[in-house]
Protein backbone atom coordinates (compact mmCIF):
# COMPACT_ATOMS: atom_id res chain seq x y z
CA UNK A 1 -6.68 -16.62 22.63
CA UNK A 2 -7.75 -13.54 24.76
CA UNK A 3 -11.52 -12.77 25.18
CA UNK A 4 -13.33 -11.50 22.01
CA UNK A 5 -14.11 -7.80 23.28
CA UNK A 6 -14.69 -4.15 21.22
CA UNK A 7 -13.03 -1.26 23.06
CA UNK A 8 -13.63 2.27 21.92
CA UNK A 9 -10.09 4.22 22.37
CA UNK A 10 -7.76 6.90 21.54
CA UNK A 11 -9.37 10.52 20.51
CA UNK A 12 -12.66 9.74 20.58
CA UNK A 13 -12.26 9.04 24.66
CA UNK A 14 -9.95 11.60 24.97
CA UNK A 15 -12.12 13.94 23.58
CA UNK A 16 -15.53 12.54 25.39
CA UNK A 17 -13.61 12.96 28.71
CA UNK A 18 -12.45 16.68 28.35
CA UNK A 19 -16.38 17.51 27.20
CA UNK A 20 -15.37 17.94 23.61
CA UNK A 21 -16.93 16.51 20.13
CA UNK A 22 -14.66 14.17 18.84
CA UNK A 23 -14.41 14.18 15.05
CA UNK A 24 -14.37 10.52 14.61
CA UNK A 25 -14.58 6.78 16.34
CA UNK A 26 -11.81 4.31 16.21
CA UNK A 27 -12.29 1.09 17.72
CA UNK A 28 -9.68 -2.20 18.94
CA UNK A 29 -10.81 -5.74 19.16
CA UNK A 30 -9.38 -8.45 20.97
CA UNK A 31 -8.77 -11.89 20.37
CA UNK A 32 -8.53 -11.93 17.08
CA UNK A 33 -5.60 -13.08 14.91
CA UNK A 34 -5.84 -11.27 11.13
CA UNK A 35 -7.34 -14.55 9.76
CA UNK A 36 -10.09 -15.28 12.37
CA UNK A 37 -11.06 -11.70 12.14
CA UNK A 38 -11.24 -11.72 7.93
CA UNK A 39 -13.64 -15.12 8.42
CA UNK A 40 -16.09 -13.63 10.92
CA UNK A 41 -15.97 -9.96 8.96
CA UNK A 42 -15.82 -10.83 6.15
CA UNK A 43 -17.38 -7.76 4.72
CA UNK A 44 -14.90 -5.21 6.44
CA UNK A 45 -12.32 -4.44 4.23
CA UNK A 46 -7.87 -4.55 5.29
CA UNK A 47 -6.57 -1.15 5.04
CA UNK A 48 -3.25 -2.52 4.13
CA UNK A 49 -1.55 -5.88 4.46
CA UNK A 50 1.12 -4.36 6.99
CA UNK A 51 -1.27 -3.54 9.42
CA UNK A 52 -3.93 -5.54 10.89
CA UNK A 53 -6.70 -2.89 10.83
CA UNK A 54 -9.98 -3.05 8.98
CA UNK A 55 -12.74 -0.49 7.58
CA UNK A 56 -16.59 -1.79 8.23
CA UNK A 57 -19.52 -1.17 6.49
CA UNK A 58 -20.19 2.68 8.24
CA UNK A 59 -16.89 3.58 7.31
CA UNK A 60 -15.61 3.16 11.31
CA UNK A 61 -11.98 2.01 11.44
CA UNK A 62 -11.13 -0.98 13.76
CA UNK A 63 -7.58 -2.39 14.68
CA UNK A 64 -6.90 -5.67 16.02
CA UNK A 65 -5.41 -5.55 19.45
CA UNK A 66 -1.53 -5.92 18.64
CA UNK A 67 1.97 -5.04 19.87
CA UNK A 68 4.55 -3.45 17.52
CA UNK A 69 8.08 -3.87 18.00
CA UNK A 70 10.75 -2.12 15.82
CA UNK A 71 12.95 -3.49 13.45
CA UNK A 72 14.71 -0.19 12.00
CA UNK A 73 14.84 3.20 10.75
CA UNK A 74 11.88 4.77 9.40
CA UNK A 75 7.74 4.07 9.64
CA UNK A 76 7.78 0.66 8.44
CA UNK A 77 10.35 -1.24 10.11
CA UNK A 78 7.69 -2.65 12.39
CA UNK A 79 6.48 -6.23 13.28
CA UNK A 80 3.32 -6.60 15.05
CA UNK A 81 1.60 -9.48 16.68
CA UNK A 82 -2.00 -9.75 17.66
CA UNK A 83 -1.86 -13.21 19.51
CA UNK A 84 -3.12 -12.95 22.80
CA UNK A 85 -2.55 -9.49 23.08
CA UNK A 86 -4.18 -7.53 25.47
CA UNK A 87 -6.58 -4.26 25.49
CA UNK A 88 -3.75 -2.92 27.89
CA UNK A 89 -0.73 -4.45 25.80
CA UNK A 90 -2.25 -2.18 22.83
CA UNK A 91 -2.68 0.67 25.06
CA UNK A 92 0.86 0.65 26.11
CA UNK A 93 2.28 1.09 22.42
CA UNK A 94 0.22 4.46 21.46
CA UNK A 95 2.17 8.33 22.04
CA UNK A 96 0.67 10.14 24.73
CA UNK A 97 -1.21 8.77 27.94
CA UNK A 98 -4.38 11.12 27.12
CA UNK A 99 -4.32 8.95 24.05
CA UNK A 100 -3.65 5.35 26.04
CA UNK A 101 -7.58 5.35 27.28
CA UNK A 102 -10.31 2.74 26.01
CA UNK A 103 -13.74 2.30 27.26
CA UNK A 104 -15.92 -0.67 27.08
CA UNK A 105 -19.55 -0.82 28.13
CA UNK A 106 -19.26 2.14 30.22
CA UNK A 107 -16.23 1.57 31.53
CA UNK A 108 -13.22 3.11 31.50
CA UNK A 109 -9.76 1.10 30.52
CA UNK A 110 -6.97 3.61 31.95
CA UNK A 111 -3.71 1.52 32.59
CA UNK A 112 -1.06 4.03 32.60
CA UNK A 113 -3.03 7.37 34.24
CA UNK A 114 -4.32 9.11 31.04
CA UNK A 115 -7.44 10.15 32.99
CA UNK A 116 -4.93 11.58 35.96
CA UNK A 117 -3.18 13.72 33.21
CA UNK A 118 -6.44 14.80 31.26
CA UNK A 119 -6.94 16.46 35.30
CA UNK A 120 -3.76 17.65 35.52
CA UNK A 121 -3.38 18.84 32.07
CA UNK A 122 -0.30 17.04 31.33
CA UNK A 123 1.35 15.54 28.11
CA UNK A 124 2.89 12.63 29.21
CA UNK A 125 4.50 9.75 26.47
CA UNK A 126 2.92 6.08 27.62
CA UNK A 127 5.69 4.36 27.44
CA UNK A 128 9.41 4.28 25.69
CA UNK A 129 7.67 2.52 22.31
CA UNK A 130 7.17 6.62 22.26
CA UNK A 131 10.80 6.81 20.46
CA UNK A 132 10.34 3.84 18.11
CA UNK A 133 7.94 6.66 15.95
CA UNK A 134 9.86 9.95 15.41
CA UNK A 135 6.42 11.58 14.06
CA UNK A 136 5.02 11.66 17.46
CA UNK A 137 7.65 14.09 18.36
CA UNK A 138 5.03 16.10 15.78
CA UNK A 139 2.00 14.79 17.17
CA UNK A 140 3.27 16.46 20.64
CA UNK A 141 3.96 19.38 19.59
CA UNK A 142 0.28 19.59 17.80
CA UNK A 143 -1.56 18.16 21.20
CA UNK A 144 0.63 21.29 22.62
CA UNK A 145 -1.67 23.52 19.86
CA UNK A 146 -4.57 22.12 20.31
CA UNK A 147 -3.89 21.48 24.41
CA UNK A 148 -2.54 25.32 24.48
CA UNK A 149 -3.15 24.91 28.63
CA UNK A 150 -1.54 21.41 29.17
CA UNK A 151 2.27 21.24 30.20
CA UNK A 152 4.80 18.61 28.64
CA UNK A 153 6.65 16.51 31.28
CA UNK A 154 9.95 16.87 31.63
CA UNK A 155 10.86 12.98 31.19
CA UNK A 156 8.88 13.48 27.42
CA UNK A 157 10.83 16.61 26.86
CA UNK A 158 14.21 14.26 27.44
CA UNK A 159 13.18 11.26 25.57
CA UNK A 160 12.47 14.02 22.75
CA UNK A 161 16.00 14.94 23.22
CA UNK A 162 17.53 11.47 22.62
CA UNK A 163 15.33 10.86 19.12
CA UNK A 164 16.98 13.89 17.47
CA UNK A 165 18.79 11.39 14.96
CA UNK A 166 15.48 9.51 14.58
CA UNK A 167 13.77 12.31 13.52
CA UNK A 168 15.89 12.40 10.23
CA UNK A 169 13.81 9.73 9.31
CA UNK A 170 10.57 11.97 8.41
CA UNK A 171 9.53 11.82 5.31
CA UNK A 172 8.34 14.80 4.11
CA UNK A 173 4.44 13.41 3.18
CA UNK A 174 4.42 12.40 6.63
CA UNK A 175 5.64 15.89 8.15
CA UNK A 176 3.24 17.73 5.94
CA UNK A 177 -0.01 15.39 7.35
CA UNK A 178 0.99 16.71 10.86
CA UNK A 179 1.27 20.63 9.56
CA UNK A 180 -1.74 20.11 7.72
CA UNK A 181 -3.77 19.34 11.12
CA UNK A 182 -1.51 21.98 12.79
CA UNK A 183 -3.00 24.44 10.69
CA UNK A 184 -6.62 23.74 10.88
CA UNK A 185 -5.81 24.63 14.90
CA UNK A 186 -6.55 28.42 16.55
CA UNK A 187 -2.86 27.90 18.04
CA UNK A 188 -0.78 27.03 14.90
CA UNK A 189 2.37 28.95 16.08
CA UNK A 190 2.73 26.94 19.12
CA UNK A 191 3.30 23.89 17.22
CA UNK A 192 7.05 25.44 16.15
CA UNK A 193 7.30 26.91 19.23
CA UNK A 194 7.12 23.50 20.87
CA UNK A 195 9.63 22.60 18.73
CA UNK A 196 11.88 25.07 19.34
CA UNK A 197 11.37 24.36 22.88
CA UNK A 198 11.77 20.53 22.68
CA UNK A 199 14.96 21.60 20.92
CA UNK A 200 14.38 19.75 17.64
CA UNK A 201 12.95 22.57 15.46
CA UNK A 202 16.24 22.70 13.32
CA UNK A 203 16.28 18.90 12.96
CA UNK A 204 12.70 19.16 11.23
CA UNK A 205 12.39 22.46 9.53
CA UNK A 206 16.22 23.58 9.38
CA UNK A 207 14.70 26.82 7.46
CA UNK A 208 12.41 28.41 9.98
CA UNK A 209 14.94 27.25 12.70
CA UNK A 210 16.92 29.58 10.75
CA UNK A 211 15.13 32.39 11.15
CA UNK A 212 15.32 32.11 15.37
CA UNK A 213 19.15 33.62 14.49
CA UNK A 214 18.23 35.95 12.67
CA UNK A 215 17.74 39.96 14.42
CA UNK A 216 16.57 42.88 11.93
CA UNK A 217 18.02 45.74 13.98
CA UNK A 218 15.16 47.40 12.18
CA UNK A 219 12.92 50.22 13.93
CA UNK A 220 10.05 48.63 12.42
CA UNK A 221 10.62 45.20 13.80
CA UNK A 222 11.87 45.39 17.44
CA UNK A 223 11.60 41.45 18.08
CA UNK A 224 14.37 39.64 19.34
CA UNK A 225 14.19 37.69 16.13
CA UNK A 226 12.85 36.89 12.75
CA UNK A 227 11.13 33.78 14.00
CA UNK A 228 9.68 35.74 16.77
CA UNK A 229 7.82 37.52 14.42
CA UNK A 230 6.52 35.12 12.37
CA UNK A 231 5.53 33.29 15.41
CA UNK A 232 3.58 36.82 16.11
CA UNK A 233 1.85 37.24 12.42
CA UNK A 234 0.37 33.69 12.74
CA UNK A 235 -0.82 34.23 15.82
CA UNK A 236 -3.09 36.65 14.57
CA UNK A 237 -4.37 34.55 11.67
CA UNK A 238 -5.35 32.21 14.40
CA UNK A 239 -8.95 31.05 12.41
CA UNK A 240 -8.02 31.82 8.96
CA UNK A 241 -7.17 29.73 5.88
CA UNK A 242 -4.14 26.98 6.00
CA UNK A 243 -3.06 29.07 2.59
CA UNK A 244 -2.67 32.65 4.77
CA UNK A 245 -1.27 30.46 7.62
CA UNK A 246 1.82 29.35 5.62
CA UNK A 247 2.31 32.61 4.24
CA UNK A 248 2.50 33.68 7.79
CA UNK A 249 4.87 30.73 8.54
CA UNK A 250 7.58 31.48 5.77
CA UNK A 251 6.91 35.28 4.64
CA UNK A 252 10.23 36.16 5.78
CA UNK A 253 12.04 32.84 5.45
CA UNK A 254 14.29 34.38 3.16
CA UNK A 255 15.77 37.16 5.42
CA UNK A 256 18.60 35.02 7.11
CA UNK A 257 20.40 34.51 3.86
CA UNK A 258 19.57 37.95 2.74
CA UNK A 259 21.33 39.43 5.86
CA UNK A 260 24.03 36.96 5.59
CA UNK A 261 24.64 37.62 1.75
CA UNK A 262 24.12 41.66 1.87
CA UNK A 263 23.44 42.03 5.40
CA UNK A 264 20.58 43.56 5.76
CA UNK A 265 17.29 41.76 4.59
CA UNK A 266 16.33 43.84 1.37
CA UNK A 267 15.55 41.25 -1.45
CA UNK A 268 14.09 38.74 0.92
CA UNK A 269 10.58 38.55 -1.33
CA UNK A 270 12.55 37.46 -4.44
CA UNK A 271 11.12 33.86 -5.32
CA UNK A 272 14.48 32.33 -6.40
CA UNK A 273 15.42 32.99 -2.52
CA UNK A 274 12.11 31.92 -1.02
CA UNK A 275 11.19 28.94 -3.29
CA UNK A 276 14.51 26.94 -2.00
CA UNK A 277 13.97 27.09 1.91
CA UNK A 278 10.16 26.11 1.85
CA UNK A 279 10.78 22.92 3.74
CA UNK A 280 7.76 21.58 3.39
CA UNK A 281 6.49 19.56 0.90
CA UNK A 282 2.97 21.41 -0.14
CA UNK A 283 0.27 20.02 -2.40
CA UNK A 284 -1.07 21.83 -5.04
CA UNK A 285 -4.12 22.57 -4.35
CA UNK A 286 -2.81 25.07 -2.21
CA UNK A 287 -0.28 27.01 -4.18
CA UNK A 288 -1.07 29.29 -6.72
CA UNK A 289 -2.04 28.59 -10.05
């Protein structure tokens, strides 16, 4: 069994070491298997029975130490192991380098560069578990929002490129957790235009890819495309509410069809037209009564 040891890691680091506040603490142990940890914790409570993380007393989440390898399609075709796995093991199995950084009495854990590409402002995957999740492909392209100055590397722009078939996998409660976050950022519309970038935006929202195709030939909107636009209108709502943010996102999602049904884009605020290309799954609490 490894030595018994408490690492602070993942956002709360990152965060520390780019001089922001970081909104919460997560925390790995090792040298624990799930049943030695329960008897000396007994208090701290098993968020779920697939994966071997707790909750203690302060409300502070802590993991054990584990690999994960994948089994199949989808978020839960995992097995994990937390025998004798190490703090750099564990590291090696999370998205993004600036996310593969622990510390530990002052000292920083930082097998695979994260600290190099916090400096160089670079979004680097950690390894090729990367592709074994396709919802990291999301959690890129929202570091790319919230990192507005940091560049993707080109070898996590090609892996992206091989998971496109993967990424059929998201469910839409787990897409709508990422655009949630996405739109609590100032840089929202960089999220899709990641995506667009990455060249997976049609995979994961087929409907605003849609509107990338689509031209007005209008005086009164000169942009090379619908998308374009929208991109533009939510750039301006950069602090404002996640309600006026999705309005932004899908105000005109119904002008492709309209222009490929009448062709022009007249009727494009009709509800039976809009309501069926919202391709996101929305909770209520943010739709009108």
């Amino acid at each position: 069994m490894k030595e018994q040891r408490k690492y602070t890691v993942g956002g709360y680091v990152r965060d520390v070491l780019l001089g922001r506040k970081p909104s919460d603490i997560d925390y790995v142990v090792t040298g624990y298997s799930v049943e030695s940890y329960q008897l000396n914790f007994p208090t701290h409570k098993q968020v779920s029975s697939s994966f071997p993380i707790f909750i203690d007393e302060e409300g502070d989440e802590i993991a054990l130490a584990r690999s994960e390898k994948s089994t199949g399609r989808g978020y839960n075709a995992f097995t994990t192991e937390t025998e004798n796995i190490s703090i750099d093991e564990d590291l090696s199995r999370r998205d993004l380098t600036i996310n593969s950084i622990a510390m530990s009495g002052g000292t920083v854990i930082d097998p695979y560069n994260g600290v190099g590409d916090l400096e160089n402002k670079i979004l680097r995957h950690t390894s090729d578990a990367f592709k074994e999740d396709p919802v990291r492909v999301l959690r890129l392209a929202r570091f790319k929002a919230m990192l507005p100055d940091f560049t993707i590397h080109q070898s996590t722009k090609d892996l992206v490129l091989t998971m496109k078939d993967e990424l059929t996998c998201l469910t839409l409660e787990r897409v709508w957790k990422e655009v949630e976050k996405v739109m609590k950022l100032e840089h929202s519309h960089l999220f899709y235009e990641t995506l667009l970038e990455l060249g997976v935006l049609w995979e994961i929202f087929p409907q605003v890819f849609n509107m990338t195709m689509c031209k007005e030939n209008s005086k009164y909107h000169l942009e090379e495309s619908v998308f374009i636009h929208s991109m533009m209108v939510l750039k301006e709502l950069s602090n404002e509410s996640i309600e006026l943010k999705l309005a932004a996102l899908y105000h005109d999602i119904a002008k492709p069809i309209c222009n490929e049904l009448y062709g022009n884009s007249h009727g494009h605020e009709k509800l039976d037209l809009v309501k069926p290309r919202i391709d996101l799954q929305i909770p209520n609490k943010y739709l009108l009564p």
